[in-house]
N, C-alpha and C. Protein backbone atom coordinates (compact mmCIF):
# COMPACT_ATOMS: atom_id res chain seq x y z
N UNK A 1 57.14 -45.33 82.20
CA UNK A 1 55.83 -45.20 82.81
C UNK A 1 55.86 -43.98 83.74
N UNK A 2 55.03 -43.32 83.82
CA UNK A 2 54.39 -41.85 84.55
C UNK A 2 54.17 -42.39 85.65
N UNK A 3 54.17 -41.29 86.31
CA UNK A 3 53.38 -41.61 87.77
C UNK A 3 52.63 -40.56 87.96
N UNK A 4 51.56 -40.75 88.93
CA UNK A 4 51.12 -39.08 89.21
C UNK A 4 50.62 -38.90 90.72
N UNK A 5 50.17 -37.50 90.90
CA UNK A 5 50.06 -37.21 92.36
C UNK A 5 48.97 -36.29 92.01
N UNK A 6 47.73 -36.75 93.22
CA UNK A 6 47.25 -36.29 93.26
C UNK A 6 45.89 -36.45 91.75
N UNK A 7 46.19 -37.67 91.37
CA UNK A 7 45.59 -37.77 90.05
C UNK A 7 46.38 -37.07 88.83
N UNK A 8 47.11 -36.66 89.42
CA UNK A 8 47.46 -35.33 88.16
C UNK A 8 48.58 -36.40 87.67
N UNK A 9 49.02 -36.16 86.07
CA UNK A 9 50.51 -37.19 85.56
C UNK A 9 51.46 -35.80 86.16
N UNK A 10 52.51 -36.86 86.65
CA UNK A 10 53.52 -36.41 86.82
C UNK A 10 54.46 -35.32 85.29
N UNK A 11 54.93 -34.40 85.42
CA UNK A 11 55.55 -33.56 84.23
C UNK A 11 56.78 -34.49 83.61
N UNK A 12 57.09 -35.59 84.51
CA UNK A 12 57.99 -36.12 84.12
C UNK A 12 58.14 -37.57 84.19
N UNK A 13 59.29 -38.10 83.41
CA UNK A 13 59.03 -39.52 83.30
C UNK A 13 60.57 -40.02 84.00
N UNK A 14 59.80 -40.64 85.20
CA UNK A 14 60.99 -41.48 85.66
C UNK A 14 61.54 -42.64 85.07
N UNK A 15 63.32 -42.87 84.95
CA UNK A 15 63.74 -43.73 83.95
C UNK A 15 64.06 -44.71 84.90
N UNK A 16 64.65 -45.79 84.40
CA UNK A 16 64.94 -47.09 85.17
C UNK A 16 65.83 -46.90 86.19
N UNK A 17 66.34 -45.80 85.67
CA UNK A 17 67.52 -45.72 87.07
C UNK A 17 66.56 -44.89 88.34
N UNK A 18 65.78 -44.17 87.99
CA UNK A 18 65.03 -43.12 89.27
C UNK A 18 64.51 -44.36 90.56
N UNK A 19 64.08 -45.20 89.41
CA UNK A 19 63.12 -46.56 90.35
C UNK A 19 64.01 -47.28 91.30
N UNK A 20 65.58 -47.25 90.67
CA UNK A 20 66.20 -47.69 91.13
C UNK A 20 66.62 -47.24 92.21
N UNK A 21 66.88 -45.83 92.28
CA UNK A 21 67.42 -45.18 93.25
C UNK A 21 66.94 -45.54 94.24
N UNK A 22 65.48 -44.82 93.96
CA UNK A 22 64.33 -44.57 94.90
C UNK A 22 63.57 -45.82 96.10
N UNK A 23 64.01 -47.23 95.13
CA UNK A 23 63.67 -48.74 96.06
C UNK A 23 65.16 -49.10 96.61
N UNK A 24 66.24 -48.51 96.36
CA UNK A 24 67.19 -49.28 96.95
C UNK A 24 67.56 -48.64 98.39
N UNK A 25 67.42 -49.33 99.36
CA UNK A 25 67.85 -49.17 100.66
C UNK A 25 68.98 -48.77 100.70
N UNK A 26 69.70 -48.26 102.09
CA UNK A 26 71.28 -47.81 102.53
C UNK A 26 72.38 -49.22 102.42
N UNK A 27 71.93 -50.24 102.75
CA UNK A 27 72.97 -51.26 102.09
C UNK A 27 73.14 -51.74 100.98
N UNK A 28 72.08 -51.23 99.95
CA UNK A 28 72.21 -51.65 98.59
C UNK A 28 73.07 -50.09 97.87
N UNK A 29 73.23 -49.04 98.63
CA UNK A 29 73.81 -47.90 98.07
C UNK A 29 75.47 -48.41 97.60
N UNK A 30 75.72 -48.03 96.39
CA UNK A 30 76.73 -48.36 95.88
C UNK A 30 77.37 -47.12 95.38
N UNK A 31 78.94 -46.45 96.09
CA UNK A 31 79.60 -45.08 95.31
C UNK A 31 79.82 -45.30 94.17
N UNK A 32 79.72 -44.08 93.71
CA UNK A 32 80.61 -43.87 92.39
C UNK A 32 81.94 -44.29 92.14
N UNK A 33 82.70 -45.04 91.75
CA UNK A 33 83.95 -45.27 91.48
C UNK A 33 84.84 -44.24 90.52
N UNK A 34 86.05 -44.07 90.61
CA UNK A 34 86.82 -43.02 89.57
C UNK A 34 86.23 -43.61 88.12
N UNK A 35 86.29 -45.04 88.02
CA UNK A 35 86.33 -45.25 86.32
C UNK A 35 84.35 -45.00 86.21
N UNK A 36 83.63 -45.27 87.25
CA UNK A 36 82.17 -44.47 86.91
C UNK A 36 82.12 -43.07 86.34
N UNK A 37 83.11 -42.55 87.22
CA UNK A 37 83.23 -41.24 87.04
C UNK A 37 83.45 -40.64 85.47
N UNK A 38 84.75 -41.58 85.01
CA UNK A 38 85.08 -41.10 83.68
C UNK A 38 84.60 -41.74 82.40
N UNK A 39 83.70 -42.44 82.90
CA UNK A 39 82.38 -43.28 82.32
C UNK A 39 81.12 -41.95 81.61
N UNK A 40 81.08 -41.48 83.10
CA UNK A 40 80.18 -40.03 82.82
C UNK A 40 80.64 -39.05 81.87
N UNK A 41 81.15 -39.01 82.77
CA UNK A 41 82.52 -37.45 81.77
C UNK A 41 82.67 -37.85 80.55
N UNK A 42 82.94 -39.04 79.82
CA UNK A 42 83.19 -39.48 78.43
C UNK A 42 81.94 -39.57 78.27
N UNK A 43 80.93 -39.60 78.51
CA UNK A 43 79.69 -39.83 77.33
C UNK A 43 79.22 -38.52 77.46
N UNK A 44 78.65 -37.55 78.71
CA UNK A 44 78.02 -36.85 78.77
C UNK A 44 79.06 -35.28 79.00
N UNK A 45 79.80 -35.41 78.77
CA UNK A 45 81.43 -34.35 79.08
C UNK A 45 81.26 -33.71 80.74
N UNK A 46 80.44 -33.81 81.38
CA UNK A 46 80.43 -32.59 82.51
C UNK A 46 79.14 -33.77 83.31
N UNK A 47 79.60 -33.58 84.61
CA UNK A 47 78.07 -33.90 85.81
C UNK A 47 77.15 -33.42 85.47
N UNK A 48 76.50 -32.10 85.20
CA UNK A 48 75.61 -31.07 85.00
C UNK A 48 75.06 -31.78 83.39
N UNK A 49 75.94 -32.14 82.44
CA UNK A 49 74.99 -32.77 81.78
C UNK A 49 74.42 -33.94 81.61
N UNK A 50 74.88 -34.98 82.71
CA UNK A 50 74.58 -35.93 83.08
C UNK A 50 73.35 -35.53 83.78
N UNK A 51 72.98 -34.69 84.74
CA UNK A 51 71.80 -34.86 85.51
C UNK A 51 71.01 -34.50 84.72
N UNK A 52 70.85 -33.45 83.43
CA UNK A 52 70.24 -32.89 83.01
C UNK A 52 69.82 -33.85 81.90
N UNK A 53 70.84 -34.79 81.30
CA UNK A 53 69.79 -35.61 80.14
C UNK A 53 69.12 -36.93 81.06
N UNK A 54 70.06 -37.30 82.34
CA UNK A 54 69.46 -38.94 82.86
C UNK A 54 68.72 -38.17 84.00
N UNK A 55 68.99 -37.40 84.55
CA UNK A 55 67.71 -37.01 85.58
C UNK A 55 67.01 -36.24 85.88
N UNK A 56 67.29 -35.21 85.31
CA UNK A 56 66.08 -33.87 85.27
C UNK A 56 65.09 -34.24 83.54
N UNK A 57 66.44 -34.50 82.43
CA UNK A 57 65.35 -34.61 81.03
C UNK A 57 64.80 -33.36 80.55
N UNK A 58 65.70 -32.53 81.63
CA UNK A 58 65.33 -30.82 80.78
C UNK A 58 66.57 -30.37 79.67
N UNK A 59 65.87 -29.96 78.44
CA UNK A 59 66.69 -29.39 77.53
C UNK A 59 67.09 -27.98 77.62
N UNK A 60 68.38 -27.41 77.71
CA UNK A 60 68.35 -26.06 77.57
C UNK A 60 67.62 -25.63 76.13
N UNK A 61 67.67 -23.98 76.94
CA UNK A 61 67.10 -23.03 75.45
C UNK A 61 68.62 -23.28 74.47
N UNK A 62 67.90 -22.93 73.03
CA UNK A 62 69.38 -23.05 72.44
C UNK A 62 69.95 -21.48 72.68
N UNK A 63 69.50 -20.62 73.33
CA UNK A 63 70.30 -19.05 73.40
C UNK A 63 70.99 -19.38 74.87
N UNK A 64 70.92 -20.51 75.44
CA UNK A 64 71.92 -20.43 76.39
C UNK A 64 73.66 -20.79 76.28
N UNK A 65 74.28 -20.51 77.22
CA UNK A 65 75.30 -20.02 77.06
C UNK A 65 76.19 -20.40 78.15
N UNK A 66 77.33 -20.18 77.84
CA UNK A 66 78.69 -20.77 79.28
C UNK A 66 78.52 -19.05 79.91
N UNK A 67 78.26 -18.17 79.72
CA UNK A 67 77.78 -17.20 80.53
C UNK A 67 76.54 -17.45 81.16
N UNK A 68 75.46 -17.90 80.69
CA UNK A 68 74.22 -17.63 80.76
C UNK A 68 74.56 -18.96 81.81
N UNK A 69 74.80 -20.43 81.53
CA UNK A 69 74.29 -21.66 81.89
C UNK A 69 73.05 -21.85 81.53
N UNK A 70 72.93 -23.30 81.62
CA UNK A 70 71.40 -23.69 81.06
C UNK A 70 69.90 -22.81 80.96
N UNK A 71 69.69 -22.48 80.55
CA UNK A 71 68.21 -21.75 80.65
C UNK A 71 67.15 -22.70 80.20
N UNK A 72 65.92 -22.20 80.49
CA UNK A 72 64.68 -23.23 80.23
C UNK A 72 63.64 -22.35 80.01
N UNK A 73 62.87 -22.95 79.63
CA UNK A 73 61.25 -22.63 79.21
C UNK A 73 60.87 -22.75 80.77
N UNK A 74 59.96 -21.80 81.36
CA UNK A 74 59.81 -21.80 82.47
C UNK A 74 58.10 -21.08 82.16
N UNK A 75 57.30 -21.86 83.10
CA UNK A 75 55.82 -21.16 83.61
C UNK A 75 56.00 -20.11 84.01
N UNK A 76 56.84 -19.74 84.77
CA UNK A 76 56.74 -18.71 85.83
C UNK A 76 58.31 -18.38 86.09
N UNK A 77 58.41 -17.11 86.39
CA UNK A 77 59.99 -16.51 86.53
C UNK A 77 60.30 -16.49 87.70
N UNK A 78 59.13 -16.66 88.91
CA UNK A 78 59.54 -17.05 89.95
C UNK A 78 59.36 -18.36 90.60
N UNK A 79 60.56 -18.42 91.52
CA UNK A 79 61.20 -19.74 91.35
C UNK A 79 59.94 -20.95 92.79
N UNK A 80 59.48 -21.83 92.15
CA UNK A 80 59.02 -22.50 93.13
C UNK A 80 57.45 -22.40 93.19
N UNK A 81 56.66 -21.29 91.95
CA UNK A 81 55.13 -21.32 91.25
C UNK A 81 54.80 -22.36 91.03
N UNK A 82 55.25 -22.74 89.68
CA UNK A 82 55.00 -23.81 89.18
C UNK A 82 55.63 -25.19 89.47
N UNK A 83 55.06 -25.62 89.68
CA UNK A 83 55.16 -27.44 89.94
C UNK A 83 56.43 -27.94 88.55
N UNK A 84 55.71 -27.36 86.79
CA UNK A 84 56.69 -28.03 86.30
C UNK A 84 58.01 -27.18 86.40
N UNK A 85 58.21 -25.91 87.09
CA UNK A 85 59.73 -25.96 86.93
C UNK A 85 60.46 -25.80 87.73
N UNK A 86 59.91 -26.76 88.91
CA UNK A 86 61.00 -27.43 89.46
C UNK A 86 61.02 -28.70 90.11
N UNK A 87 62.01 -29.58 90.26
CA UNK A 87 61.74 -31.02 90.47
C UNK A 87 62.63 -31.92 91.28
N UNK A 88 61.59 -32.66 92.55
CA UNK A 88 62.48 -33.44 93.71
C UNK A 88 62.76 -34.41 93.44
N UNK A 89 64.11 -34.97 93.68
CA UNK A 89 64.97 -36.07 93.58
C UNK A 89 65.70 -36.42 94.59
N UNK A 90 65.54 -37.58 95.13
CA UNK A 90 66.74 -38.15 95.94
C UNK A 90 68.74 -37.48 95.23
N UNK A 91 69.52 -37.39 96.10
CA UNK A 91 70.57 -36.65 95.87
C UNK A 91 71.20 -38.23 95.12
N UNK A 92 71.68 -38.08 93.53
CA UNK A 92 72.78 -39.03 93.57
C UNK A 92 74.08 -39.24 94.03
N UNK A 93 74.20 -38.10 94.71
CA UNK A 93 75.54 -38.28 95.62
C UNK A 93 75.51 -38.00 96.89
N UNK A 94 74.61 -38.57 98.16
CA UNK A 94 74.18 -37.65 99.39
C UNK A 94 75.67 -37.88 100.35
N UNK A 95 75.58 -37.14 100.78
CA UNK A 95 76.80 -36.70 102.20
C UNK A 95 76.40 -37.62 103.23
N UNK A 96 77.67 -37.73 103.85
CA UNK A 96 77.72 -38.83 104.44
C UNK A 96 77.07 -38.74 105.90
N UNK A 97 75.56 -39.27 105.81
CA UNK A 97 74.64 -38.94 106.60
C UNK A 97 74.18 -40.15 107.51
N UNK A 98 74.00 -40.07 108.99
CA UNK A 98 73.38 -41.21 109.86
C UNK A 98 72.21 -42.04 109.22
N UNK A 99 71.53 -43.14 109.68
CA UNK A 99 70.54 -43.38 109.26
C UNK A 99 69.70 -43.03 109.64
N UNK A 100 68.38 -42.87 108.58
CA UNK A 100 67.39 -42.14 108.67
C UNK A 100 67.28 -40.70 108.42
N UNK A 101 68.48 -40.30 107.83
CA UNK A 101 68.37 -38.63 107.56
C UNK A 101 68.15 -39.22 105.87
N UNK A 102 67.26 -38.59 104.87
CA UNK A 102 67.26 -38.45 103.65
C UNK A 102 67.65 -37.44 102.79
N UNK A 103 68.19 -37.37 101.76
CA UNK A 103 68.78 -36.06 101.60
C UNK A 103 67.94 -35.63 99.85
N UNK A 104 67.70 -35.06 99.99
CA UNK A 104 66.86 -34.76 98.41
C UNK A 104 67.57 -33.46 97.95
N UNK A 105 67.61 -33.00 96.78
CA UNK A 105 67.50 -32.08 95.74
C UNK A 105 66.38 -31.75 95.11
N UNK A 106 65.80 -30.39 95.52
CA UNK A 106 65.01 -29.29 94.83
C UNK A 106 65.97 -29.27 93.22
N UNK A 107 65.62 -29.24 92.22
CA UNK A 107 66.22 -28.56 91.06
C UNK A 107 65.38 -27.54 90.43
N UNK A 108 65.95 -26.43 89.77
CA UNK A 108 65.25 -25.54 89.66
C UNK A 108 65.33 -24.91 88.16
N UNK A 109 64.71 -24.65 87.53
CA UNK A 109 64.57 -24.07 86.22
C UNK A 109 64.57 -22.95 85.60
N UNK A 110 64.41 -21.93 86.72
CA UNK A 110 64.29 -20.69 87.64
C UNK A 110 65.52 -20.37 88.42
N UNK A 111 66.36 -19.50 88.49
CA UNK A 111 67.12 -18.56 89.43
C UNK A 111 67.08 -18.09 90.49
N UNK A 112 67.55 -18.63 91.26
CA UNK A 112 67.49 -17.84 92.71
C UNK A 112 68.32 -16.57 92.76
N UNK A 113 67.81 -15.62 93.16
CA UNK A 113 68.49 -14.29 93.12
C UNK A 113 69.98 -14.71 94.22
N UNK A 114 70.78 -13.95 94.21
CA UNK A 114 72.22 -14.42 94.84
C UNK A 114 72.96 -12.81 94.87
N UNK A 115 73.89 -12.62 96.23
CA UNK A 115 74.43 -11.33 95.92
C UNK A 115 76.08 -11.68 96.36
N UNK A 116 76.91 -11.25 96.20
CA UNK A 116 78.42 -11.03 95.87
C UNK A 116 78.91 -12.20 94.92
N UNK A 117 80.14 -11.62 94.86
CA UNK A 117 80.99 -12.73 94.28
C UNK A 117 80.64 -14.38 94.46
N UNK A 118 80.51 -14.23 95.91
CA UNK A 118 80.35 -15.74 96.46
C UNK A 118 78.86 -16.18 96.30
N UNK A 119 78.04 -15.62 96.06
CA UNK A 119 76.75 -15.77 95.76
C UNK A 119 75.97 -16.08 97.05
N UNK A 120 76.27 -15.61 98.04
CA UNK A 120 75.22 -15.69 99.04
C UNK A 120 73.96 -15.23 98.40
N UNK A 121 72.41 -16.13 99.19
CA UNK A 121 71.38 -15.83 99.02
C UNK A 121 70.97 -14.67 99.36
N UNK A 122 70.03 -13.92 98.54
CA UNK A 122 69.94 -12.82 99.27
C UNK A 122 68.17 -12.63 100.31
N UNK A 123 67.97 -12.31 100.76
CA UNK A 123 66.97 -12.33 102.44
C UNK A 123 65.98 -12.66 101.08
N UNK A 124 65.68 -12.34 100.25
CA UNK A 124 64.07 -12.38 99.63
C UNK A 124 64.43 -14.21 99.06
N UNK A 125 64.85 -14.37 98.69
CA UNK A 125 65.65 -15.72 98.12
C UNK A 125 65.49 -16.79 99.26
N UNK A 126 65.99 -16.06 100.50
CA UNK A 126 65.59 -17.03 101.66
C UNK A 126 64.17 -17.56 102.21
N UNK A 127 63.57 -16.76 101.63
CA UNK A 127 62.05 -16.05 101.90
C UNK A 127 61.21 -16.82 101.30
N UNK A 128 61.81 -16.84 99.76
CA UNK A 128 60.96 -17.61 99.06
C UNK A 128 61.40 -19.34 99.26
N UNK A 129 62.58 -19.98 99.37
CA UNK A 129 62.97 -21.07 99.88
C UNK A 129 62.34 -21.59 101.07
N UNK A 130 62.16 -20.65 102.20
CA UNK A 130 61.31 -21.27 103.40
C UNK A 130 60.29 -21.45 103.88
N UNK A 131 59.32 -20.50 102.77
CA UNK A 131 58.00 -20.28 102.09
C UNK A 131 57.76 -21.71 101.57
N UNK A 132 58.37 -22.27 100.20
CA UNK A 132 58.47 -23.52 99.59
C UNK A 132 58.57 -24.98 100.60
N UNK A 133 59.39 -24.62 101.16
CA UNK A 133 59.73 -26.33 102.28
C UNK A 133 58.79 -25.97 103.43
N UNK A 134 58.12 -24.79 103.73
CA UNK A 134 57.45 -25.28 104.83
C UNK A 134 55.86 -25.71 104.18
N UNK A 135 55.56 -25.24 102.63
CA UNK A 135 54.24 -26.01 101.97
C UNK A 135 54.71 -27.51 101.50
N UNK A 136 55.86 -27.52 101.04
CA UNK A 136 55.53 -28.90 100.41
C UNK A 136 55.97 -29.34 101.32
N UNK A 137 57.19 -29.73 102.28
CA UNK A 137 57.74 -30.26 103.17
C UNK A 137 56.82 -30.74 104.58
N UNK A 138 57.06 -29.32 105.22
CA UNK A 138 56.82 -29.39 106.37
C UNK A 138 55.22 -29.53 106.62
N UNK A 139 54.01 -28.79 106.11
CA UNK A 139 52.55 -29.01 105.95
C UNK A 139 52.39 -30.45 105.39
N UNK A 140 53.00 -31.33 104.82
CA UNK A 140 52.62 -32.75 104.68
C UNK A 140 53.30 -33.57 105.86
N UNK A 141 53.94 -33.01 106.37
CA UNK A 141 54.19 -33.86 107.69
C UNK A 141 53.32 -33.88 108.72
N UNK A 142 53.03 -32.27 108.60
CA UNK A 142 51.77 -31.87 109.57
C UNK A 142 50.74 -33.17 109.68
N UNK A 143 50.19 -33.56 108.73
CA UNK A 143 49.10 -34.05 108.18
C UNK A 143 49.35 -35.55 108.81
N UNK A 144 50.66 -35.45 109.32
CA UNK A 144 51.17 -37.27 109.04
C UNK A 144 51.12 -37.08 110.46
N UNK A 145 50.79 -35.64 111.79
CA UNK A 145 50.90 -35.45 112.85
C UNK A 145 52.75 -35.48 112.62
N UNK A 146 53.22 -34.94 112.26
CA UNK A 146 55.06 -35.26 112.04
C UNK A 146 55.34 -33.45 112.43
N UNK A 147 56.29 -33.35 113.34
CA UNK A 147 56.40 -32.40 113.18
C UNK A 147 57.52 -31.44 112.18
N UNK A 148 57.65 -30.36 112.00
CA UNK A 148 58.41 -29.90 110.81
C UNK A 148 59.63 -29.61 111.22
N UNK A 149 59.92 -29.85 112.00
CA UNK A 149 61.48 -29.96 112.73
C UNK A 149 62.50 -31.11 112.07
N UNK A 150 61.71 -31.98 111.51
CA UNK A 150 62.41 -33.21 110.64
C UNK A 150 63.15 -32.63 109.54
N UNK A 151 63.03 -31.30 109.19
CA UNK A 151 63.60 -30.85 107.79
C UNK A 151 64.36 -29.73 108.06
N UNK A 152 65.33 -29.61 107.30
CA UNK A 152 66.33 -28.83 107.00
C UNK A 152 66.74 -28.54 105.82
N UNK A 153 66.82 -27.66 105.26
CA UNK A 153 67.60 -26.83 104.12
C UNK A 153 68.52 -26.21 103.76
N UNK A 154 69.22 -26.05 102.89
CA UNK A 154 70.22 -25.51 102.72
C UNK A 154 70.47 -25.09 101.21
N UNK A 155 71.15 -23.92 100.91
CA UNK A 155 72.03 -23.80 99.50
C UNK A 155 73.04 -23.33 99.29
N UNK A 156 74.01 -24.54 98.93
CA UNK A 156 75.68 -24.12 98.82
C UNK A 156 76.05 -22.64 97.93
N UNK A 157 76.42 -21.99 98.91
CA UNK A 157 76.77 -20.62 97.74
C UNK A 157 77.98 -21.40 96.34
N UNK A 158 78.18 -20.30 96.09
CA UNK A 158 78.62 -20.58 94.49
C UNK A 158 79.99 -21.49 94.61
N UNK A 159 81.10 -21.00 95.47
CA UNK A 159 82.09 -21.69 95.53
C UNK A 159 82.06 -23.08 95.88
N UNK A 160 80.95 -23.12 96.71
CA UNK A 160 80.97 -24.84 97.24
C UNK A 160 79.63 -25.69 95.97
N UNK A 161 79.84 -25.54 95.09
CA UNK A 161 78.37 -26.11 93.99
C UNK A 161 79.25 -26.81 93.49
N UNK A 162 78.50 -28.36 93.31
CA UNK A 162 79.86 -29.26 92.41
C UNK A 162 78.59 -29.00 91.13
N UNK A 163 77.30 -28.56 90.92
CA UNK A 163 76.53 -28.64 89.82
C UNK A 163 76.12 -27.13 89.92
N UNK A 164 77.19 -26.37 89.42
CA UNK A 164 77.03 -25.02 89.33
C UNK A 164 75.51 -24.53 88.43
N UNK A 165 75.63 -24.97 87.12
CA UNK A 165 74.79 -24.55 86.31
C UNK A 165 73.58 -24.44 86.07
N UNK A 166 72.60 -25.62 87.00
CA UNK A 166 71.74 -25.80 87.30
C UNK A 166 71.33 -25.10 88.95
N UNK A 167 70.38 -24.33 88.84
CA UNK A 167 69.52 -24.63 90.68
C UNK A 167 68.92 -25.16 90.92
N UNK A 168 69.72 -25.24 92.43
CA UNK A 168 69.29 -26.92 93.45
C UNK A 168 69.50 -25.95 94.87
N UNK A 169 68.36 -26.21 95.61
CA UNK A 169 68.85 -26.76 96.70
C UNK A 169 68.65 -27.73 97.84
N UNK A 170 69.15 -28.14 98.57
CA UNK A 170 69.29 -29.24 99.61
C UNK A 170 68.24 -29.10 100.53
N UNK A 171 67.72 -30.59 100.71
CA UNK A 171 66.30 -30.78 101.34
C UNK A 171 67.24 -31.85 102.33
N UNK A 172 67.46 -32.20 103.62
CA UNK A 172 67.18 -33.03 104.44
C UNK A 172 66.33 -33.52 105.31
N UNK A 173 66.15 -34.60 105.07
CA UNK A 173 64.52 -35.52 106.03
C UNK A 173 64.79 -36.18 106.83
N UNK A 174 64.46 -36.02 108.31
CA UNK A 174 64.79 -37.10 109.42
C UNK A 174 63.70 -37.91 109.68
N UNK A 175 64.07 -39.08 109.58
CA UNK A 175 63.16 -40.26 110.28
C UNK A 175 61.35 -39.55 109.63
N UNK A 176 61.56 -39.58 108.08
CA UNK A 176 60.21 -39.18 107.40
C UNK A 176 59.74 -40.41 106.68
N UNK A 177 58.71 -41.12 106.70
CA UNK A 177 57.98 -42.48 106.30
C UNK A 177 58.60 -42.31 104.42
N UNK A 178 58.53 -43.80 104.33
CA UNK A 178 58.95 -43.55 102.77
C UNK A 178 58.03 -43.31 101.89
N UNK A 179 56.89 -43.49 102.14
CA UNK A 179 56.09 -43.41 101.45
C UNK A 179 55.51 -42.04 101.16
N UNK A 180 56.33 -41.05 102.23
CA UNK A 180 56.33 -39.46 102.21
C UNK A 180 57.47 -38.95 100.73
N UNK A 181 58.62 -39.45 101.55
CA UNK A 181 59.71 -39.44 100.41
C UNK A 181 59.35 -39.76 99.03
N UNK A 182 58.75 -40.73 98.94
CA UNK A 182 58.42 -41.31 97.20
C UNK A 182 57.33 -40.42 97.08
N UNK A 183 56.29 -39.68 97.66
CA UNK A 183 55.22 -38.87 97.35
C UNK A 183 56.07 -37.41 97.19
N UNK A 184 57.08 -36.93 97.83
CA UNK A 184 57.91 -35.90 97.28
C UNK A 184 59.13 -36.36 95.74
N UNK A 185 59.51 -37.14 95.44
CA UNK A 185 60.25 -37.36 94.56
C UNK A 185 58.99 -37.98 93.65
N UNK A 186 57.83 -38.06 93.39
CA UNK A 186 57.32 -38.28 92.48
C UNK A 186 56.66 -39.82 92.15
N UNK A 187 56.88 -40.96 93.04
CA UNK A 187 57.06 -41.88 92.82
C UNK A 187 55.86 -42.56 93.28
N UNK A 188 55.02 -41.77 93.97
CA UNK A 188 53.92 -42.19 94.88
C UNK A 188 52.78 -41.23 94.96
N UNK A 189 51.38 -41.14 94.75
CA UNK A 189 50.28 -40.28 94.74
C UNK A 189 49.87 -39.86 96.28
N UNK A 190 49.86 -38.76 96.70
CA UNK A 190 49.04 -38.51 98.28
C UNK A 190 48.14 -39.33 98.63
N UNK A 191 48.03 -40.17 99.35
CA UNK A 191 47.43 -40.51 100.68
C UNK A 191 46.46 -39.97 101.32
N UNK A 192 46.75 -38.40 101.07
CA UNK A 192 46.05 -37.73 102.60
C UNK A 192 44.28 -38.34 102.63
């Protein structure tokens, strides 16, 4: 079943596990175990294609490549236009965070420009990232009277990415109503 926002259907279809994620509280959070782990790895060979068939549901182009990494059919070549290509999710693995901080994943379909070896962002990259979280993020908090200080961002340069192949980056939410959260991950229509 779809959901949508804003009247509009959602681009995507959340599976039994998204619902799951998304209603289970911090004491119902359960880690990954090693044999989960090699549970994954044996069906889907790699993390990256695990998120990509159970939680993103994006297919690469077939001209992509272990050079290239996944590529996609994309609206727009820049990253964070279009609504369908890119998409918020609660983190299935969030860092080990106090309560009340939420931690989400931006995924992206689109490239963030990156410069050296290590792939630092480069200033226009930052630009367009803080551009993005202060419309969808921080302007719906506004609205909630919340101020935008609740959020934080981040993107692991290249060496620290356990999901290299795909772009993501890190959304944290302090003490933000859930019903904000499920209206950013898809799960809930605006309010305003």
């Amino acid at each position: 079943m779809t959901g949508s926002v804003n009247g509009e259907p959602l681009p995507f279809e959340l599976t039994e596990t998204d619902r799951q994620n998304l209603a289970q509280g911090d004491a119902q959070f359960k880690p990954l175990t090693w044999d989960d782990l090699k549970e994954i790895i044996a069906a889907y060979g790699s993390i990256t294609n695990f998120i990509l068939q159970e939680r993103l549901h994006w297919v690469p182009l077939p001209s992509s490549s272990a050079e290239t990494g996944p590529l996609f059919v994309t609206e727009s070549d820049v990253p964070f236009i279009s609504r369908n290509d890119y998409k918020i999710l609660p983190n299935d693995w969030p860092y080990g965070m106090e309560h009340g901080i939420s931690h989400l994943v931006v995924w992206l379909k689109t490239r963030l420009v990156v410069e050296g070896e290590e792939g630092h962002l480069t200033a226009e990259s930052r630009a367009l990232i803080a551009e993005f979280v202060k419309k969808v993020f921080e302007e719906r908090l506004a609205q909630h009277g919340l101020s935008g200080d609740r959020i934080l961002w981040f993107k692991n340069w290249v060496g620290l990415q356990s999901v290299r192949g795909v772009e993501h980056v890190h959304v944290l939410a302090r003490q933000v109503p859930p019903s904000i959260l499920d209206e950013w991950t898809g799960t809930q229509p605006q309010d305003s």
